[in-house]
Protein backbone atom coordinates (compact mmCIF):
# COMPACT_ATOMS: atom_id res chain seq x y z
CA UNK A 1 42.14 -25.14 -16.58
CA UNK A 2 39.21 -25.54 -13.66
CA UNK A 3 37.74 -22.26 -13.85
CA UNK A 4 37.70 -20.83 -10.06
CA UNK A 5 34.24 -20.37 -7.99
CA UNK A 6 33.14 -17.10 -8.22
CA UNK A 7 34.24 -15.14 -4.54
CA UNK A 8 31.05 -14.52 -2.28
CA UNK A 9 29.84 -11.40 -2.47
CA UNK A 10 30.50 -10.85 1.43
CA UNK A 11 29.62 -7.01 1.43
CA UNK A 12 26.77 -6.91 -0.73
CA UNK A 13 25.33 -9.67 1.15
CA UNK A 14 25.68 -7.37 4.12
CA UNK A 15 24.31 -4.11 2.73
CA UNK A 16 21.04 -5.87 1.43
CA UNK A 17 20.92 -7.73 5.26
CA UNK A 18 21.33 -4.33 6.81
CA UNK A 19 18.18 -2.81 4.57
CA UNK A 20 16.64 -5.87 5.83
CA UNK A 21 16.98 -5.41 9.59
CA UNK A 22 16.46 -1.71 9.49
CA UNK A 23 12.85 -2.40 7.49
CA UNK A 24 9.38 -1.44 9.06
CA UNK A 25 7.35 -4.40 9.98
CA UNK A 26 5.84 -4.17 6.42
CA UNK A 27 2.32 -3.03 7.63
CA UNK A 28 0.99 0.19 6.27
CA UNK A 29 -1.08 1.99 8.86
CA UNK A 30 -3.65 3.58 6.47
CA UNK A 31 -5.10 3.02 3.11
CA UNK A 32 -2.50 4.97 0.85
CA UNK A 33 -3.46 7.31 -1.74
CA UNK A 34 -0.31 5.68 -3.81
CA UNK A 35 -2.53 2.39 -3.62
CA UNK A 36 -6.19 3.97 -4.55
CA UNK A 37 -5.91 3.76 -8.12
CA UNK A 38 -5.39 -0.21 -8.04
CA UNK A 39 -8.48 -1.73 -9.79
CA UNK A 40 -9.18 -4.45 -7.33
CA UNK A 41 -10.77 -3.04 -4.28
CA UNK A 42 -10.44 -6.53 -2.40
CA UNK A 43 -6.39 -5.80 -3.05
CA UNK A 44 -7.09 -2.48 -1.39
CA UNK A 45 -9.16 -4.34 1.30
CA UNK A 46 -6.57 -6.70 1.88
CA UNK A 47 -4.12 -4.12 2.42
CA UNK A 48 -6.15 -2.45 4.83
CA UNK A 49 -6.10 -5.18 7.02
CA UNK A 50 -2.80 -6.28 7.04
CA UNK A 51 -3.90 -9.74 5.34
CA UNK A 52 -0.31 -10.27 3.58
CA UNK A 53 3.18 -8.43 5.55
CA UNK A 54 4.83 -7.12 2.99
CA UNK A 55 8.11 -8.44 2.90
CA UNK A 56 11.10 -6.90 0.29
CA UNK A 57 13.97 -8.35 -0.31
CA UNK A 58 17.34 -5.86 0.49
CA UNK A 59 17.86 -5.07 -2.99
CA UNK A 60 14.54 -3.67 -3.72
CA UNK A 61 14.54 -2.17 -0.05
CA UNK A 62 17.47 -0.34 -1.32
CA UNK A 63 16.05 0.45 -4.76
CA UNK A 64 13.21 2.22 -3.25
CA UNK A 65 15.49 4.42 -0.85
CA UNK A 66 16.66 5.25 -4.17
CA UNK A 67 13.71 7.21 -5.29
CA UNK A 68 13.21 8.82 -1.98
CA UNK A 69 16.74 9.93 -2.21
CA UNK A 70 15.96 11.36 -5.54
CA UNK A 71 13.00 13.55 -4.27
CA UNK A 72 15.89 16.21 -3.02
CA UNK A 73 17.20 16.58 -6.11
CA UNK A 74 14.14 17.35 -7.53
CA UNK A 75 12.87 20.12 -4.87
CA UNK A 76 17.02 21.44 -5.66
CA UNK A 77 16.24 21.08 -9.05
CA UNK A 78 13.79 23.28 -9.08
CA UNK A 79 14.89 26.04 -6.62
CA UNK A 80 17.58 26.74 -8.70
CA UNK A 81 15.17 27.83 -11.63
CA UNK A 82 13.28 30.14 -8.83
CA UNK A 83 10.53 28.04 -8.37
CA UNK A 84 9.34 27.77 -4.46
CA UNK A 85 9.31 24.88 -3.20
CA UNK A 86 7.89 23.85 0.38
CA UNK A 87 8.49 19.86 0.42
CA UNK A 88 7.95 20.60 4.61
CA UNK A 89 4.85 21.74 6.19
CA UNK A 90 5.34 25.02 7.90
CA UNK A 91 2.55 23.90 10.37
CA UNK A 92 4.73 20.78 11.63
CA UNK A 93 8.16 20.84 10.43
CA UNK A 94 7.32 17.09 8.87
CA UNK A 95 6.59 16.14 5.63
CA UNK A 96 2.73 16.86 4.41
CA UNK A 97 0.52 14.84 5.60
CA UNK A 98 -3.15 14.01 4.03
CA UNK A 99 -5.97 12.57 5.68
CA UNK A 100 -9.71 12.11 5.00
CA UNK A 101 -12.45 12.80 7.39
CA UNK A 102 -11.89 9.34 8.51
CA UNK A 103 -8.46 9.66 9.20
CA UNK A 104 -7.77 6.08 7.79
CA UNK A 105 -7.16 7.33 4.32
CA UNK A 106 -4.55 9.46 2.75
CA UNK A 107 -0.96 9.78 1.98
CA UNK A 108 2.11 12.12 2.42
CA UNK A 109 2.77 14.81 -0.52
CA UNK A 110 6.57 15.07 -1.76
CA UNK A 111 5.91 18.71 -1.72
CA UNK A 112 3.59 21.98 -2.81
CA UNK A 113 5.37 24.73 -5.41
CA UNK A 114 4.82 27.92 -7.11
CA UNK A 115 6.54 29.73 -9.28
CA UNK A 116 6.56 26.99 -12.53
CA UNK A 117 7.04 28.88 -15.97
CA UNK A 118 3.87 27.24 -17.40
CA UNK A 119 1.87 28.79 -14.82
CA UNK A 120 3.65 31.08 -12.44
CA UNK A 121 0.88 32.13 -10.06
CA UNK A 122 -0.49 28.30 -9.27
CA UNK A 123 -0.05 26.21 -6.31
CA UNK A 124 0.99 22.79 -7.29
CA UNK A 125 1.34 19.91 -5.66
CA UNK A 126 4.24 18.05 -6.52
CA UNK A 127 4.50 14.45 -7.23
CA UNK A 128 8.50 13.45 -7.77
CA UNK A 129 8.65 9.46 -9.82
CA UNK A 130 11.99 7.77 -10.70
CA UNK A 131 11.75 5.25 -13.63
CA UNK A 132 13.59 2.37 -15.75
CA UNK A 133 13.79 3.12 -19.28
CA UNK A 134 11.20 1.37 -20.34
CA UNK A 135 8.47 2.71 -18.02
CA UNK A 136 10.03 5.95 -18.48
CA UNK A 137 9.32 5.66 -22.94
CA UNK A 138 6.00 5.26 -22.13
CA UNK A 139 5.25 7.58 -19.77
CA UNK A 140 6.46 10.04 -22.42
CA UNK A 141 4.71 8.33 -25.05
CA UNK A 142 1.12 7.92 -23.23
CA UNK A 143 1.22 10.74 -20.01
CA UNK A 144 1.04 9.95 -16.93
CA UNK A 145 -3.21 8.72 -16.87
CA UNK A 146 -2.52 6.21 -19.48
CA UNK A 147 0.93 4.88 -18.54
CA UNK A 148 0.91 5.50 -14.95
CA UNK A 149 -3.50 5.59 -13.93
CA UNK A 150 -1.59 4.49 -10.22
CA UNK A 151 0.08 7.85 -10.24
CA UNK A 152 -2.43 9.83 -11.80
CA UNK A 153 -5.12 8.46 -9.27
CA UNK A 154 -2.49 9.54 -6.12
CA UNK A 155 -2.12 13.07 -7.54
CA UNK A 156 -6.04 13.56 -7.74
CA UNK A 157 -6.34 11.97 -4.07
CA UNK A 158 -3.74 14.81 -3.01
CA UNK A 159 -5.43 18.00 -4.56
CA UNK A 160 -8.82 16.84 -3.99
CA UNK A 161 -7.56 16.18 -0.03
CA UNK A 162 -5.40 19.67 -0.32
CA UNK A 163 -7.97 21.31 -2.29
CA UNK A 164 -5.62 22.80 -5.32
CA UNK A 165 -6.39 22.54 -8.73
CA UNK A 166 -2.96 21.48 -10.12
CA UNK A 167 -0.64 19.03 -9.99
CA UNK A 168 3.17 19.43 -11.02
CA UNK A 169 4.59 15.55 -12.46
CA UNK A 170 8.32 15.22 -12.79
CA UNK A 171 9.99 11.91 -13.33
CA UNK A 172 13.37 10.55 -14.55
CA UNK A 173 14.62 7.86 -16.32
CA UNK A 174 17.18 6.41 -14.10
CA UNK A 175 19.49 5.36 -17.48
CA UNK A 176 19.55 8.33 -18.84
CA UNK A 177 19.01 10.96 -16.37
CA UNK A 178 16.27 12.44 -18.85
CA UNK A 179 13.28 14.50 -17.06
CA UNK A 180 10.05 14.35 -18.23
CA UNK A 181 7.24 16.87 -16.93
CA UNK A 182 3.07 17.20 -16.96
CA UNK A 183 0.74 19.37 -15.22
CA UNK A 184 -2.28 17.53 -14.35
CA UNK A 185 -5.78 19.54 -13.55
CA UNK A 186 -7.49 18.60 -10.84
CA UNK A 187 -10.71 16.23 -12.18
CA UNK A 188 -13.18 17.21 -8.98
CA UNK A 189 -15.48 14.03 -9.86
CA UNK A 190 -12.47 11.74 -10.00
CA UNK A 191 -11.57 12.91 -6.65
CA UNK A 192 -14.47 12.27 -5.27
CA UNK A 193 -14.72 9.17 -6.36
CA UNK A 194 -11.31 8.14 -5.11
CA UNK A 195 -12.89 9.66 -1.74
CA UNK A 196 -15.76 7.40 -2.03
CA UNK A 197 -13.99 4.17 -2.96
CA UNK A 198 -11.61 4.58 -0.41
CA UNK A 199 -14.75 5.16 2.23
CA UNK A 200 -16.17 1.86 0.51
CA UNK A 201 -12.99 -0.38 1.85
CA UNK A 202 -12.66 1.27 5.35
CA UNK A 203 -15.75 0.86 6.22
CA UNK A 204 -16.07 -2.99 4.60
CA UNK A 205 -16.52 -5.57 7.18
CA UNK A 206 -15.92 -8.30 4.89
CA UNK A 207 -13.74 -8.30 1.82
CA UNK A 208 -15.34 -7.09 -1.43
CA UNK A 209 -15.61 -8.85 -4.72
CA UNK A 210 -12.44 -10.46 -6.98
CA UNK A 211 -11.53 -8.20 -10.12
CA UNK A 212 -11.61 -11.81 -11.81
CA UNK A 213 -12.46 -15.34 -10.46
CA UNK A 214 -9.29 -16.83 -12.24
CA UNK A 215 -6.52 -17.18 -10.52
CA UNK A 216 -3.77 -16.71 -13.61
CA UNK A 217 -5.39 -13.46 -14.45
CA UNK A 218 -2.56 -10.85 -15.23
CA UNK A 219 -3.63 -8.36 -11.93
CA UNK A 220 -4.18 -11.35 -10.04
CA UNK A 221 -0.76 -13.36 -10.63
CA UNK A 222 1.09 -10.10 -9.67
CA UNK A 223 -0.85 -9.57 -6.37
CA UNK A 224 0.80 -9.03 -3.12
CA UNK A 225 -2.38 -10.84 -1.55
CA UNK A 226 -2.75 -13.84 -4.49
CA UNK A 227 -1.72 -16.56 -2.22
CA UNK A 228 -4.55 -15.65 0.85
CA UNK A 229 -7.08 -14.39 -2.29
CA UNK A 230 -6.98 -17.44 -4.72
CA UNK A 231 -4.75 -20.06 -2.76
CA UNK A 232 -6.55 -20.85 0.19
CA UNK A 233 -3.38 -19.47 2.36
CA UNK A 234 -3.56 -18.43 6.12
CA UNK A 235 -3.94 -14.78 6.26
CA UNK A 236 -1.70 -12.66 9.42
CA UNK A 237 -2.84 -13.50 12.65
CA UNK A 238 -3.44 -9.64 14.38
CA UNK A 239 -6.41 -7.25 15.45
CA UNK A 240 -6.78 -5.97 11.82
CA UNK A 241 -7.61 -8.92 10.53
CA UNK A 242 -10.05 -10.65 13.51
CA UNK A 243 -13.76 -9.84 13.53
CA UNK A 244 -13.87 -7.78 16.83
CA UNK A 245 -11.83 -4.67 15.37
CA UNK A 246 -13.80 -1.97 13.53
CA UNK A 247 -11.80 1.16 12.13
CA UNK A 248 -13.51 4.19 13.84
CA UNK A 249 -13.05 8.29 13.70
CA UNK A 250 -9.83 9.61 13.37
CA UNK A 251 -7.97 6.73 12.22
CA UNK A 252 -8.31 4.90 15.34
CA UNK A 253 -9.38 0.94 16.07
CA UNK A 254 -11.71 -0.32 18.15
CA UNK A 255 -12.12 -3.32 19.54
CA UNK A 256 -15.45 -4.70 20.33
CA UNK A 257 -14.44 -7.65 22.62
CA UNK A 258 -12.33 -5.84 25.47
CA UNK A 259 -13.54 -3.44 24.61
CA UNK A 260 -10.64 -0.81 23.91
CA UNK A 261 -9.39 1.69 21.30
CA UNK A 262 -6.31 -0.49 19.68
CA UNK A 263 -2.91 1.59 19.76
CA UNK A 264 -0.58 0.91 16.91
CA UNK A 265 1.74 -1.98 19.01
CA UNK A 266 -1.76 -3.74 20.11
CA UNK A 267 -2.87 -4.12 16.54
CA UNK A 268 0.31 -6.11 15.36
CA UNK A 269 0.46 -8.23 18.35
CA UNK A 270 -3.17 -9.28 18.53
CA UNK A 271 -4.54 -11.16 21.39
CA UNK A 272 -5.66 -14.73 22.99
CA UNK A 273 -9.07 -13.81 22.27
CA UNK A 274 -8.28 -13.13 17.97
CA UNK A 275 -10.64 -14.10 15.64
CA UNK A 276 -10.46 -14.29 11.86
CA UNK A 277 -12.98 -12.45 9.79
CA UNK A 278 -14.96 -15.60 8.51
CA UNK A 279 -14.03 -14.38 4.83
CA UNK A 280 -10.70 -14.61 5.09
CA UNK A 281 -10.59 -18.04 5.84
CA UNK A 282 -11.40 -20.54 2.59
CA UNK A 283 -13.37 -22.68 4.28
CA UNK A 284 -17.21 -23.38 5.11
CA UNK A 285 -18.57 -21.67 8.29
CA UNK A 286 -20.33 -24.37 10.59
CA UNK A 287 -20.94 -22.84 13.72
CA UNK A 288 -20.19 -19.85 16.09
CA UNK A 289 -20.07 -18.97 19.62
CA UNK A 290 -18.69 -16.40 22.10
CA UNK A 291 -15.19 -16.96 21.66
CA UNK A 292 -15.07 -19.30 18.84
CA UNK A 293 -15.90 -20.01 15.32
CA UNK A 294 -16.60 -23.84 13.37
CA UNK A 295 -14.93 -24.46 9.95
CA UNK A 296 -14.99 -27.74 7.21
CA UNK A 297 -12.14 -27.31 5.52
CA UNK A 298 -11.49 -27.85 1.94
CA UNK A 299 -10.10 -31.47 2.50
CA UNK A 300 -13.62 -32.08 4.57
CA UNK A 301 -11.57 -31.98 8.02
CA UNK A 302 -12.83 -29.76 11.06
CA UNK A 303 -11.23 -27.20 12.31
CA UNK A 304 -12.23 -24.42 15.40
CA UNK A 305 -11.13 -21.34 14.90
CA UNK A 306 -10.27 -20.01 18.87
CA UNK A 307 -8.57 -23.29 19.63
CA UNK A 308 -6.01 -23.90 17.68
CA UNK A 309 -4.04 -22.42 14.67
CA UNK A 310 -5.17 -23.23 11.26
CA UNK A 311 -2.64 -26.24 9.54
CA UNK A 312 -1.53 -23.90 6.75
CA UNK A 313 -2.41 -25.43 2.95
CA UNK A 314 0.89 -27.42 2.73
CA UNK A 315 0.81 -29.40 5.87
CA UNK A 316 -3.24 -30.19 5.44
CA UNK A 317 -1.91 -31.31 2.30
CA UNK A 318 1.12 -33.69 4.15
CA UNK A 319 -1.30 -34.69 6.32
CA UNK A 320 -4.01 -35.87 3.24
């Protein structure tokens, strides 16, 4: 017997399309504090200016809505033990919101308690994680710095930015609906490291050094940015990433060839007048002038940066 096709999955197709179409457009307006602890500071860099939109297929859209959906179970969670809970900011209404003196980095708290058995008279803040089984064993096996430095490095950012000593960590293991728990202490000369490192990127005009020249290294091959880092690929064409936008006080852009501070619309879009950041292009710098910069490219071939688009890598290579 002819076994029958399997039926397309109509619906499913549609729910992932949907978390598609409602996405953001995959640019992060400020250096996250969830990103700080990431070894490579040319990642971070990259990040920072928009060099690679980050693009998520629906299923892993919906997999992170997942975890946010989770954080309410955790602030009921632990209400209903008498713990208080403020996952809102009584200022604004909104969920907390961290910044720097720069404005350009920080991050937004799940939420601030008191009341925990272990320590009943502490502000924490509170950092809520969802995990697969396997990240989850070793969390509980190694704590959070070892298993998790990512996490660990966000919680520091947060009380060093909120200036509280502790931080409250509860995960779960999405299998087994286990919960795991650990109260980290506040490490002031981590934090101000973390401050420091993250000044280091904002205020980089060019992109800082590779973690490793080698392309197949294991942090490189799993890089959002590996393609524009190692591969010689175009980076996104936008203020953030053309050499007349500067990030200035209080989060805002400026931009040195209008000149004009750079809302959040008029960064995406760009302009006529966009320039890349000589860096980010893997190619030799000839010349320069007003409105223009000279490339060789790899293959020997000029190209004018102001004049036309870049050929990407594949088409210079159809074209070799």
């Amino acid at each position: 017997m002819v076994a029958l096709p399997p039926s397309a999955s109509l619906t499913v197709d549609a729910i992932y399309a949907a978390y598609e179409a409602a996405a953001d457009h995959g640019y992060r307006e400020h250096l996250g504090a969830s990103l700080i602890g990431t070894e490579c500071e040319r990642a971070l860099w990259y990040s920072f200016r928009w060099a690679t939109r980050a693009r998520h297929t629906g299923r892993l859209l919906r997999l992170f809505d997942t975890g946010h959906l989770a954080e309410a179970r955790f602030v009921a969670d632990l209400r209903r033990i008498g713990v208080t809970v403020l996952d809102l900011d009584p200022a604004t209404g909104r969920q907390w919101n961290l910044r720097d003196a720069s404005g350009h980095f920080g991050g937004s708290m799940d939420a601030v308690a008191i009341g925990f058995p272990e320590a009943p008279k502490a502000w924490h803040v509170c950092e809520f994680k969802t995990h697969s089984a396997k990240s989850f064993a070793k969390l509980k096996a190694e704590g959070v710095a070892s298993s998790k430095p990512l996490h660990w490095a966000q919680m520091q950012a947060y009380m060093q930015l909120a200036d509280l000593d502790r931080a409250f960590y509860l995960a779960v293991c999405k299998d087994t609906d286990e919960l795991y728990q650990e109260r980290i202490r506040h490490d002031a000369e981590a934090g101000l490291r973390i401050l420091a490192k993250a000044e280091r990127i904002i205020a980089a005009a060019r992109p800082p050094a590779r973690i490793s020249e080698d392309p197949a290294w294991w942090q490189c091959r799993f890089c959002d940015h590996h393609a524009v880092c190692h591969g010689g690929a175009v980076p996104e064409r936008h203020c953030r990433s053309c050499l007349h936008a500067t990030p200035v006080a209080d989060g805002a852009w400026h931009c040195a060839r209008h000149p004009c501070v750079l809302l959040r619309r008029d960064q995406q879009a760009g302009c006529g007048l966009h320039l890349y950041i000589p860096n980010l292009i893997a190619a030799e710098q000839i010349d320069a002038g007003e409105d223009w910069v000279s490339y060789r490219l790899p293959d020997g071939s000029p190209w004018r940066d102001g004049a036309t688009p870049i050929p990407d890598t594949q088409e210079r290579a159809d074209a070799a």
